[in-house]
Protein backbone atom coordinates (compact mmCIF):
# COMPACT_ATOMS: atom_id res chain seq x y z
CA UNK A 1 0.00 0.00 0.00
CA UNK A 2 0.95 3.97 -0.25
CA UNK A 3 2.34 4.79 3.14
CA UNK A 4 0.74 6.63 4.92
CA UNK A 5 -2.42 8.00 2.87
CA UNK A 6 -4.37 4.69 3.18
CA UNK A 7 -5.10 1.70 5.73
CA UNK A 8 -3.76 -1.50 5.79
CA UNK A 9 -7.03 -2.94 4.97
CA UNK A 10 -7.26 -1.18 1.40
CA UNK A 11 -3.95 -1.74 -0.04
CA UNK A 12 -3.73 -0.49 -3.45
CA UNK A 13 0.07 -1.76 -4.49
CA UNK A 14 0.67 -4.58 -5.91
CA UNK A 15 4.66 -6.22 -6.85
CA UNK A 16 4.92 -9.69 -8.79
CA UNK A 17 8.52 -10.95 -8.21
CA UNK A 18 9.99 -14.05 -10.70
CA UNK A 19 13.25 -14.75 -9.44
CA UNK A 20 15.72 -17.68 -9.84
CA UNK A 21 18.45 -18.91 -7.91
CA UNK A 22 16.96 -17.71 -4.34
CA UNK A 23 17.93 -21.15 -2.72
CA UNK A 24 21.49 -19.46 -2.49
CA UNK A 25 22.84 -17.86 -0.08
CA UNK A 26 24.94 -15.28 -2.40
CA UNK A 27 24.18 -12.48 -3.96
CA UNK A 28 26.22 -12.99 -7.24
CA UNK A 29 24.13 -16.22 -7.74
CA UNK A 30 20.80 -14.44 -7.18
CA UNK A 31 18.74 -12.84 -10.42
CA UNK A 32 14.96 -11.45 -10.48
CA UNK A 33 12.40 -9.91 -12.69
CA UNK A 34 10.06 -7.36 -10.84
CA UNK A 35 6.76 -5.53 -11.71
CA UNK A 36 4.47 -3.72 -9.79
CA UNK A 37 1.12 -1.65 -10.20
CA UNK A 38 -0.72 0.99 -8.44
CA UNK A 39 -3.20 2.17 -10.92
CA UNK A 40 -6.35 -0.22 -10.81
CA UNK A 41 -8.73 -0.52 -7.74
CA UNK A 42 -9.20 -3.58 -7.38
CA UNK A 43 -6.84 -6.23 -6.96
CA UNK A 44 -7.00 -9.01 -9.51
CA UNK A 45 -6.48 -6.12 -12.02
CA UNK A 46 -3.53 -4.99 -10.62
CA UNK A 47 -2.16 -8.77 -10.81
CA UNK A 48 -2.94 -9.04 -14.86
CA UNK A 49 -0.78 -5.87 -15.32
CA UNK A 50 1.81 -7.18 -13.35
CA UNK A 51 1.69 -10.61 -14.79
CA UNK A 52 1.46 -8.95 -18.55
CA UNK A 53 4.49 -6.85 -17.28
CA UNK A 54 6.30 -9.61 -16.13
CA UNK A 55 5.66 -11.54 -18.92
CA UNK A 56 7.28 -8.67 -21.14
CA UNK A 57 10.11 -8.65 -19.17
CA UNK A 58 10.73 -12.64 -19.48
CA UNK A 59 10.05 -12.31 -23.68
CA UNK A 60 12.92 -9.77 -23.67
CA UNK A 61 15.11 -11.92 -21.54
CA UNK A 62 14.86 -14.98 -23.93
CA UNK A 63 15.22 -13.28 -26.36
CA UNK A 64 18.90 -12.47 -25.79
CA UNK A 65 19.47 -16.08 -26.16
CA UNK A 66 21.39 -16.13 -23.36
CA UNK A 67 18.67 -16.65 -20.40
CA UNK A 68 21.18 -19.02 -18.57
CA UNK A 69 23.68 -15.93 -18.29
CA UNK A 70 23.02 -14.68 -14.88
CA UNK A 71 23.43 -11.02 -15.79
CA UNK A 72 20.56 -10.84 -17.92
CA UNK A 73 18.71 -10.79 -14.92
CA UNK A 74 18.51 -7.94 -12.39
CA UNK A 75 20.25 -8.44 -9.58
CA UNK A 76 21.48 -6.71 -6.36
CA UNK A 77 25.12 -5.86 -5.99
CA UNK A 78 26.76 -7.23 -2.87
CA UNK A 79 27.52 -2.96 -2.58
CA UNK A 80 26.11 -0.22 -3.73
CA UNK A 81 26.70 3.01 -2.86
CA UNK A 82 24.15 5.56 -1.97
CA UNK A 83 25.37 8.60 -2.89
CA UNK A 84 26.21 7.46 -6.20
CA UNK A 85 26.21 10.09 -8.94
CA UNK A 86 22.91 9.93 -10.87
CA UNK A 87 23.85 12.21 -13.57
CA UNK A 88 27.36 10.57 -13.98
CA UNK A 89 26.42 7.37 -14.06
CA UNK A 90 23.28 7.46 -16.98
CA UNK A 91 26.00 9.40 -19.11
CA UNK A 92 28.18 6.40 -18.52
CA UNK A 93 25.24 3.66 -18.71
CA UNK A 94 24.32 5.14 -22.28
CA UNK A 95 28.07 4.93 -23.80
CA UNK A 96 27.66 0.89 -22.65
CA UNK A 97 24.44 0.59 -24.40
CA UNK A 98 25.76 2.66 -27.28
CA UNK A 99 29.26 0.82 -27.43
CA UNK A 100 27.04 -3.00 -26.99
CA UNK A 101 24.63 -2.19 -29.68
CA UNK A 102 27.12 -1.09 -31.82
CA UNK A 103 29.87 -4.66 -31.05
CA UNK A 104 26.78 -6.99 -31.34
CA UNK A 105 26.13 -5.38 -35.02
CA UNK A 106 22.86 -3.93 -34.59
CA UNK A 107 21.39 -1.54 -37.69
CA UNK A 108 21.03 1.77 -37.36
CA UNK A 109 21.43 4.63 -34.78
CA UNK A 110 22.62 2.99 -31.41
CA UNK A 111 20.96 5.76 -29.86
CA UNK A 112 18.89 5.17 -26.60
CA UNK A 113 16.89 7.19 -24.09
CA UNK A 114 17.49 6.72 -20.58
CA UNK A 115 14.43 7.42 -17.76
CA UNK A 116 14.87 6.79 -14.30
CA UNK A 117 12.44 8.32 -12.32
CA UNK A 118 12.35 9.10 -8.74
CA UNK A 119 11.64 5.82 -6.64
CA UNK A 120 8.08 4.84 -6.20
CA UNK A 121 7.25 3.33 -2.58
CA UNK A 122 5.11 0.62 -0.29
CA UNK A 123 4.53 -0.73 2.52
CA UNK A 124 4.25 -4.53 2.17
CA UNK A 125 0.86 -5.47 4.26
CA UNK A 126 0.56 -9.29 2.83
CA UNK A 127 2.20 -11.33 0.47
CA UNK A 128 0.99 -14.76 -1.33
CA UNK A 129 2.33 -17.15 -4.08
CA UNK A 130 1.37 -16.32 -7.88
CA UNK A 131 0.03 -19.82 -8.39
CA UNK A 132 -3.81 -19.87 -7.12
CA UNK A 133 -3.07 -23.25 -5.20
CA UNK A 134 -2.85 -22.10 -1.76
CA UNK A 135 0.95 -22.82 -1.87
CA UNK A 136 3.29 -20.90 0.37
CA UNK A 137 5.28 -18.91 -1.14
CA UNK A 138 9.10 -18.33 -1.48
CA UNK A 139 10.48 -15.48 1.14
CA UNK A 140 13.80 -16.53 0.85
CA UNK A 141 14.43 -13.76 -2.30
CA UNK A 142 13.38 -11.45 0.33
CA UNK A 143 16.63 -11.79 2.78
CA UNK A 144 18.48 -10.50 -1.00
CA UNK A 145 16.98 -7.26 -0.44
CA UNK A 146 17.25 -6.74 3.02
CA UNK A 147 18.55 -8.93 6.00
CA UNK A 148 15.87 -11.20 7.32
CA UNK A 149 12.93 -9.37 5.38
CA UNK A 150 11.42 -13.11 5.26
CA UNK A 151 11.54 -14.33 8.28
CA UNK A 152 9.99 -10.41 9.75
CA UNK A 153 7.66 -10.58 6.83
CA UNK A 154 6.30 -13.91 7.96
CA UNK A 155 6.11 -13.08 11.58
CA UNK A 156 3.81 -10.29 10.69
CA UNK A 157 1.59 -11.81 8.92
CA UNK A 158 1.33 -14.89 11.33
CA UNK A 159 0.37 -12.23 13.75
CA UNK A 160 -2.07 -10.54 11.33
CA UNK A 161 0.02 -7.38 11.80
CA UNK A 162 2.45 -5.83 9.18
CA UNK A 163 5.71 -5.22 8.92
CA UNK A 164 6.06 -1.20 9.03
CA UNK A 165 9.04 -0.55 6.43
CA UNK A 166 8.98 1.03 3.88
CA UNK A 167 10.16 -0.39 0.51
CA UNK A 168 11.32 1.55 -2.87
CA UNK A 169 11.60 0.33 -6.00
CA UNK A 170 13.54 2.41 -8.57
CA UNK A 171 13.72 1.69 -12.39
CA UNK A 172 16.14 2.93 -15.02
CA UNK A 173 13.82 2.35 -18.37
CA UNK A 174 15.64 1.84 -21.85
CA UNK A 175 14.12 3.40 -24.61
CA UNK A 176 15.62 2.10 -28.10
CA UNK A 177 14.34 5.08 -30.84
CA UNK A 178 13.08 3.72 -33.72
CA UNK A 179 13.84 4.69 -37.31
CA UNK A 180 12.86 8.45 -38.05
CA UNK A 181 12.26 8.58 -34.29
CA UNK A 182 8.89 6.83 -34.34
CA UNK A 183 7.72 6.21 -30.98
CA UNK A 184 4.74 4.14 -29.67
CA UNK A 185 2.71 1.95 -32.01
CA UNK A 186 4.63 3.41 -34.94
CA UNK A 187 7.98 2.04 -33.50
CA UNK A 188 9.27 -1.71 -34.12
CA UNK A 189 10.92 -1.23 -30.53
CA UNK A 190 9.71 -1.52 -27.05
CA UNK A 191 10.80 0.19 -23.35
CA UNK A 192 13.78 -2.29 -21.50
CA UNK A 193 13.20 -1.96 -17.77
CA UNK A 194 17.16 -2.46 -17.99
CA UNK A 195 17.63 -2.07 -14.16
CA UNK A 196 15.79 -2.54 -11.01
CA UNK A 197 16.71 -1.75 -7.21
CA UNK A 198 14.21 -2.42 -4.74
CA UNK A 199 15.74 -1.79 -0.81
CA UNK A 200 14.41 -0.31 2.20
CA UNK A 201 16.10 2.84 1.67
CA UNK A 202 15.02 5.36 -1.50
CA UNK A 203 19.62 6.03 -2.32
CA UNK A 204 20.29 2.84 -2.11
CA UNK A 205 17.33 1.38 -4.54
CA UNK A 206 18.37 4.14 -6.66
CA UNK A 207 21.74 2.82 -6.46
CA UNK A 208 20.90 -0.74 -6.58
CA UNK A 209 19.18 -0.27 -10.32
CA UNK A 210 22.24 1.92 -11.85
CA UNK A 211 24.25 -1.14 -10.76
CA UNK A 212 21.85 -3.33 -12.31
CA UNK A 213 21.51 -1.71 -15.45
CA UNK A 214 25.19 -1.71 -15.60
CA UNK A 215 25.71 -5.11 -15.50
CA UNK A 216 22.56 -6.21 -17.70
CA UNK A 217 24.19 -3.51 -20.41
CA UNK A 218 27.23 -6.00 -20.61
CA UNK A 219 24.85 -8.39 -22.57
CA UNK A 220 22.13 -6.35 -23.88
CA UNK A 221 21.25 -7.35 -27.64
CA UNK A 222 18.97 -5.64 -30.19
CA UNK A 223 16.47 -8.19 -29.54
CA UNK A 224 15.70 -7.69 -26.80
CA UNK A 225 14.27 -4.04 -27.48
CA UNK A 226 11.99 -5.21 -30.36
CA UNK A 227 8.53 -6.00 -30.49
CA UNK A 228 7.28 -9.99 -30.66
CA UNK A 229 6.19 -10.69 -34.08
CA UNK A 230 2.68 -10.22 -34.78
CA UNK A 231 2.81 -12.99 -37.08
CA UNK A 232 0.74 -16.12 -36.52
């Protein structure tokens, strides 16, 4: 939910989390996916955007061919630093796209727009498994995020309480331009959520997706901007 304009009992957030390699207990073997949604009233809405943004997310990633590649993933350094430079660091992020597009042989302009807004934010008041089977889900990705998020998370909710911390997710957004600088329908390309950082403090989610995006840019293929084919 949106802290603090709304109760506990009308949440209006909702974050769908695919992630592989959670069983681990290091970082560099840990990779996730992430959508959320705040727009719709009512709930099952909100979880067919998130599932229709997820399922974006994991098209793109197969399509670079090289799904088993841990870096096309997000993931969350072991360190990031909060007070990294913003401005600094998209100048250098859009010299790796540039530099990748252009190795990997891709037509046209290599140009890309970069938007990284500020950090959106929840409070997490329940949590359940995607599957509609009443199966428990996963926590561990949690402790990835923040130390012992799962084991608090589940406390909370055994109590029917909620855990009051506040989450941020920041996303730096790739946005490949298309020929003539078509945009929208027009263009053969679609936006890259090329970095994610989710953390319980708003610099270090900041921080967490320029690291991200840095190390997803190291295998980032002109594929994985376009459009599926319409085709039958």
């Amino acid at each position: 939910m949106d802290p603090p304009q709304r109760p506990a009992s009308n949440p209006n957030v909702t974050v769908l989390i695919l992630a592989t390699g959670s069983g681990s207990k290091s970082r560099s073997s840990f990779g996730f996916l992430m959508a959320a949604s705040r727009q719709p009233q009512k709930q099952k809405d909100r979880q067919r955007e998130c599932a229709r943004e997820l399922l974006a997310q994991v098209e793109q990633l197969l399509a670079s061919k090289s799904e088993a590649d841990l870096r096309t993933w997000c993931q969350v350094p072991e360190s990031a630093e909060a007070d990294i430079s913003q401005d600094a660091s998209l100048d250098k992020l859009k010299g790796m796209i540039s530099n990748r597009l252009a190795t990997t042989g891709s037509k046209g302009s290599q140009s890309v727009d970069l938007e990284f807004s500020n950090p959106s934010s929840c409070v997490i008041t329940s949590y359940a498994a995607y599957e509609e089977d009443n199966s428990e889900p996963d926590l561990a990705a949690m402790d990835f995020f923040a130390p012992d998020a799962s084991a608090q998370l589940e406390e909370a909710q055994k109590l029917g309480g909620l855990l009051r911390l506040r989450w941020y997710l920041a996303v730096v957004k790739a946005i490949r331009k298309g020929k003539d600088d078509k945009r929208g329908e027009n263009s053969p390309y679609r936006p890259l959520a090329l970095g994610v950082g989710f953390a319980t403090d708003e610099n270090v989610a900041k921080a967490r997706a320029l690291r991200a995006a840095e190390v997803r840019a190291e295998v980032l293929t002109e594929a994985m901007f376009l459009k599926p084919s319409s085709k039958g």
